[in-house]
Protein backbone atom coordinates (compact mmCIF):
# COMPACT_ATOMS: atom_id res chain seq x y z
CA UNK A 1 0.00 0.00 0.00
CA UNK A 2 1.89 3.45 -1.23
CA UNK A 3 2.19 6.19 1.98
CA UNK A 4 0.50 9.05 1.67
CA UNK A 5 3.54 11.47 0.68
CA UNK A 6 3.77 8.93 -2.20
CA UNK A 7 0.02 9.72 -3.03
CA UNK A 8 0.24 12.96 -2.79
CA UNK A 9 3.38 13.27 -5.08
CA UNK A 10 1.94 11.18 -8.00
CA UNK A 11 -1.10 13.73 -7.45
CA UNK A 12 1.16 16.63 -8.13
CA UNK A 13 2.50 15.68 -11.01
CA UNK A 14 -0.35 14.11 -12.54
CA UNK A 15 -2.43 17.26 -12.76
CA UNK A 16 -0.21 18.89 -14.99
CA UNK A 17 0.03 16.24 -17.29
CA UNK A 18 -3.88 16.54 -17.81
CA UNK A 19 -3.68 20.08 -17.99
CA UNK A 20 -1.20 20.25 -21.12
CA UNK A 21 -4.09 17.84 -22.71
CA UNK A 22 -6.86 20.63 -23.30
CA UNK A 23 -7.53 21.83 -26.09
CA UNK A 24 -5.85 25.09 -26.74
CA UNK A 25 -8.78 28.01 -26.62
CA UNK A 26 -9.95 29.48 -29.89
CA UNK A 27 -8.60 32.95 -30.90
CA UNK A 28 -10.89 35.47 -29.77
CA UNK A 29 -12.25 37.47 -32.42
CA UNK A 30 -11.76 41.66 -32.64
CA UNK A 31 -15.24 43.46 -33.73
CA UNK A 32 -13.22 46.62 -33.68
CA UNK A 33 -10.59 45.33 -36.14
CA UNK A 34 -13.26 43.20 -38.18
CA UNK A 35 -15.35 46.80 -38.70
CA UNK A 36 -12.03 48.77 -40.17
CA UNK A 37 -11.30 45.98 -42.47
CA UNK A 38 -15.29 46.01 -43.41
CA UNK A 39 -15.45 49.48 -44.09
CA UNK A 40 -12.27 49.17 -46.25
CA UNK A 41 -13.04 45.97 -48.36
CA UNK A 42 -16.70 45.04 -47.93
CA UNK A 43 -18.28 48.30 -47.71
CA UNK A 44 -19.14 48.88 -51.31
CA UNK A 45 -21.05 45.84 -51.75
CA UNK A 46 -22.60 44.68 -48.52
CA UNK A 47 -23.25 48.15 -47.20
CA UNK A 48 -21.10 49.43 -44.79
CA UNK A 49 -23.04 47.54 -41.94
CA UNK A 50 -23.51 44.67 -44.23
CA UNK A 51 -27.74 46.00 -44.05
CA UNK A 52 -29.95 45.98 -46.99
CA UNK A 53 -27.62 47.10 -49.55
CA UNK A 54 -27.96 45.54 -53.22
CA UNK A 55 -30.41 42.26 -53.46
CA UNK A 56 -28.19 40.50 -55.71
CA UNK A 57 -25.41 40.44 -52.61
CA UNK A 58 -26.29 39.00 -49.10
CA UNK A 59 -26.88 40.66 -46.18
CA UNK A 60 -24.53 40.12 -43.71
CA UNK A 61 -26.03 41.70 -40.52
CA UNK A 62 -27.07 39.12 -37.84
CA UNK A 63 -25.45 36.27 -39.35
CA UNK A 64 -24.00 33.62 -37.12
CA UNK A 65 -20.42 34.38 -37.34
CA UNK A 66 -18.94 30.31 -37.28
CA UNK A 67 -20.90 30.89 -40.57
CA UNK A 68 -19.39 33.87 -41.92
CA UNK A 69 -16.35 32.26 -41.49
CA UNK A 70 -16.70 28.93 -42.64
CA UNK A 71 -17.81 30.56 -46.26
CA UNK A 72 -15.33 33.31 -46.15
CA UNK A 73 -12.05 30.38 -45.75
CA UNK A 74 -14.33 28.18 -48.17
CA UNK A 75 -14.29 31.52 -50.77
CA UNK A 76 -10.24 31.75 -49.93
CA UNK A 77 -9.83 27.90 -50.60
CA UNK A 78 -12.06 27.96 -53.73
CA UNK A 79 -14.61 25.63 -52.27
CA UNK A 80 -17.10 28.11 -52.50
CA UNK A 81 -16.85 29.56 -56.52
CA UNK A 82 -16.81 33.26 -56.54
CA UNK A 83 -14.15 35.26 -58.30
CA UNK A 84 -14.76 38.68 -56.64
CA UNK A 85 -15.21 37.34 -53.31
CA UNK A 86 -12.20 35.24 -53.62
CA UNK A 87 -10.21 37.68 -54.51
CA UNK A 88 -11.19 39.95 -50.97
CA UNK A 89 -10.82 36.93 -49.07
CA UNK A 90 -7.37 36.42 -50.16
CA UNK A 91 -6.30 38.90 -48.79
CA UNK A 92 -7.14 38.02 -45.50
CA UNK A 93 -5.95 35.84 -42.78
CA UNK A 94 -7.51 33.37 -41.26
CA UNK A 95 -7.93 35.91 -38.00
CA UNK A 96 -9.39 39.19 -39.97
CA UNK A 97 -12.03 36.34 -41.22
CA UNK A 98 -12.91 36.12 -37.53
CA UNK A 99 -13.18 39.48 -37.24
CA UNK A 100 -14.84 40.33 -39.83
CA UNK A 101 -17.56 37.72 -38.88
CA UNK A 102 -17.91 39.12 -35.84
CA UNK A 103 -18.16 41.98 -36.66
CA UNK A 104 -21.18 41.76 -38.79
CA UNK A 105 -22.75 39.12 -36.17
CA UNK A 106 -22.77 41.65 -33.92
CA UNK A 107 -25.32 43.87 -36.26
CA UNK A 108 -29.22 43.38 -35.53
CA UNK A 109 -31.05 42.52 -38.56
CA UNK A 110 -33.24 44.19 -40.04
CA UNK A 111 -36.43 42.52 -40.91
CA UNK A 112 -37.23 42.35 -44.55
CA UNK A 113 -41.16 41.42 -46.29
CA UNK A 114 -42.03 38.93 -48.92
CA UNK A 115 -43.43 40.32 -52.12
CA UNK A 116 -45.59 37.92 -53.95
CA UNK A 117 -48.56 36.97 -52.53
CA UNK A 118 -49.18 34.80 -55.23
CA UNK A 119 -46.56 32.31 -54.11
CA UNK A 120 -46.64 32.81 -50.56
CA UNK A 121 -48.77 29.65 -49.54
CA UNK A 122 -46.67 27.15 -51.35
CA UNK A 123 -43.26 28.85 -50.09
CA UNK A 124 -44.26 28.15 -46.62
CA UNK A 125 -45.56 25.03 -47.48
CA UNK A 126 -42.39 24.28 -48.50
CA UNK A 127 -40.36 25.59 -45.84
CA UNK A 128 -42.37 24.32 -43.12
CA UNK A 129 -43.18 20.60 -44.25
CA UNK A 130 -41.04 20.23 -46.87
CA UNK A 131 -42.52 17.75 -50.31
CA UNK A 132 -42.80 14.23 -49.15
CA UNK A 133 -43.67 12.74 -52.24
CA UNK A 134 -39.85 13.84 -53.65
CA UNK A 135 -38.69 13.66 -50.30
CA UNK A 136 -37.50 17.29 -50.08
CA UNK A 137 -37.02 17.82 -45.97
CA UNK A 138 -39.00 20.87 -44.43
CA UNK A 139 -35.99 24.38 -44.44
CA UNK A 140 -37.47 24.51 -40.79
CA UNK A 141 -35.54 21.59 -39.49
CA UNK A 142 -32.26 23.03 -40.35
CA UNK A 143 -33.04 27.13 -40.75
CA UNK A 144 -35.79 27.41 -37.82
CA UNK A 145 -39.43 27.91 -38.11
CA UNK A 146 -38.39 32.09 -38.05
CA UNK A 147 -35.27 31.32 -40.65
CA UNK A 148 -32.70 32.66 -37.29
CA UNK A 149 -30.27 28.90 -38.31
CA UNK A 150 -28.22 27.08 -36.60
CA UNK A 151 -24.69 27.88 -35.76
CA UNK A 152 -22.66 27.03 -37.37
CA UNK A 153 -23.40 25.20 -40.51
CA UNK A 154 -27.05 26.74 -41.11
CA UNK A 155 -26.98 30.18 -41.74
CA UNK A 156 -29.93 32.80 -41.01
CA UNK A 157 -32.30 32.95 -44.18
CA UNK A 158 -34.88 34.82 -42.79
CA UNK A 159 -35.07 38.72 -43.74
CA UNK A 160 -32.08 37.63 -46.43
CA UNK A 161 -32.82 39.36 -50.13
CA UNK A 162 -35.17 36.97 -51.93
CA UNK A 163 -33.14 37.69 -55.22
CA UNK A 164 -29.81 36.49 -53.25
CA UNK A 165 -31.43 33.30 -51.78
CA UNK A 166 -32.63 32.50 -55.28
CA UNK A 167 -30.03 32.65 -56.63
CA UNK A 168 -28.28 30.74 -54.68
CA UNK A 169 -30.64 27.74 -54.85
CA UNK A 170 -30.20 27.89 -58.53
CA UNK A 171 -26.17 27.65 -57.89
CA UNK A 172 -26.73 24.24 -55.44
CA UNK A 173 -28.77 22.87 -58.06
CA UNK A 174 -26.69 23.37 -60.90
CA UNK A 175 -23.49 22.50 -59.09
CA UNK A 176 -22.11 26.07 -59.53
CA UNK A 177 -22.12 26.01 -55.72
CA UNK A 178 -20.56 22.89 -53.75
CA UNK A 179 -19.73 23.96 -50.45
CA UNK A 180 -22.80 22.18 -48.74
CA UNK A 181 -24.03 19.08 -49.86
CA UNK A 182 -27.50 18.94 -48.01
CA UNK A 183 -28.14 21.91 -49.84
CA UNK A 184 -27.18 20.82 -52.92
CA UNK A 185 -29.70 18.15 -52.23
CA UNK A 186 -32.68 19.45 -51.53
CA UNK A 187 -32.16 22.39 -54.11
CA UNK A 188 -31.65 19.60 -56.64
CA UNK A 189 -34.78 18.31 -56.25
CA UNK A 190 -37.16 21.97 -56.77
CA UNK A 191 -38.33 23.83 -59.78
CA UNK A 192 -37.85 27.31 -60.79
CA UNK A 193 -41.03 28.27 -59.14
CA UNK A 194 -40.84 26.03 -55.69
CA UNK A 195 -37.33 27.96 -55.91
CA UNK A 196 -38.11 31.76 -56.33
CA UNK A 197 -41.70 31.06 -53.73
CA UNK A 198 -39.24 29.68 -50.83
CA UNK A 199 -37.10 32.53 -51.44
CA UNK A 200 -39.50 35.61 -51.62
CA UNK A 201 -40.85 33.37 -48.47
CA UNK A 202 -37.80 33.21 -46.64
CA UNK A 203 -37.32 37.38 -47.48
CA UNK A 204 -40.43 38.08 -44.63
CA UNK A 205 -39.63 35.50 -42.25
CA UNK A 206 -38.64 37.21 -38.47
């Protein structure tokens, strides 16, 4: 049986050994920093807030930052295919991306409206139940009933430009986008119409 000064010894050093086995924290992200770099790279097509500037670009405000990131290394990387964005996020490292992200997650939304009435049944439909008979899942199980997401791999839809989440549908489904493949999925699987009704649907959600 050891003594207890032998007990208390192995104790001693044991604890540091467990200690150097955590996993190192994440960098902390700089909203500060993140804002100068927006309003010297980002400003002229997000807005300088990244608000409701042009519909064909996304707004950034609210967005769940782990997302922001994840699509700003993925436009850096060339998983995600943009020329113009790739270029601006080439010049960035890896820790301006953080800021940057938090930056704009730090924003409050603003809420946005749909615009067709005509379509507005069967793009909640859609979002809320999904098609069963082409097994297309319900958006709500991954976006939220409201469209807020799911950090980090399900970004906030609702109050985003109808124009910009149309066309990014269109890009799943013809492949031009490949950075998430349940998206590609599902988009693969709707019609021009299910397509711009989901996203003039998705424009008024709050």
């Amino acid at each position: 049986m050891k003594s207890p000064l032998l007990l208390l010894l192995a104790l001693a050093f044991s604890v540091p050994a467990l200690a150097n086995d955590a996993k190192p924290a994440a960098p902390k992200a700089d909203p500060a920093n993140g804002e100068a770099i927006a309003t010297k790279v980002c400003g002229a097509c997000h807005a300088f807030d990244g608000g409701r500037g042009v519909p064909a670009n996304p707004i950034l405000q609210g967005q769940h930052p782990e997302y922001l990131l994840k699509q700003l290394r993925d436009f850096k990387s060339g998983a995600r295919n943009n020329a113009v964005m790739k270029g601006f996020a080439s010049t960035l490292s890896d820790q301006e991306m953080r800021d940057v992200a938090a930056f704009y997650a730090s924003k409050t939304a603003k809420p946005g409206f749909a615009t067709n009435k005509d379509t507005l049944l069967l793009g909640e439909r859609i979002y809320r139940g999904g098609v069963a008979d082409r097994q297309i899942a319900a958006c709500a199980g991954c976006h939220s009933p409201n469209g807020a997401g799911i950090p980090a791999q399900y970004p906030r839809v609702g109050g985003q430009h109808g124009d910009y989440s149309e066309a990014q549908l269109i890009a799943f489904r013809s492949g031009l986008r490949t950075n998430s493949a349940p998206m590609a999925g599902v988009a693969a699987k709707l019609n021009d119409r299910e397509i711009k009704a989901l996203a003039d649907y998705m424009a008024g959600l709050r």
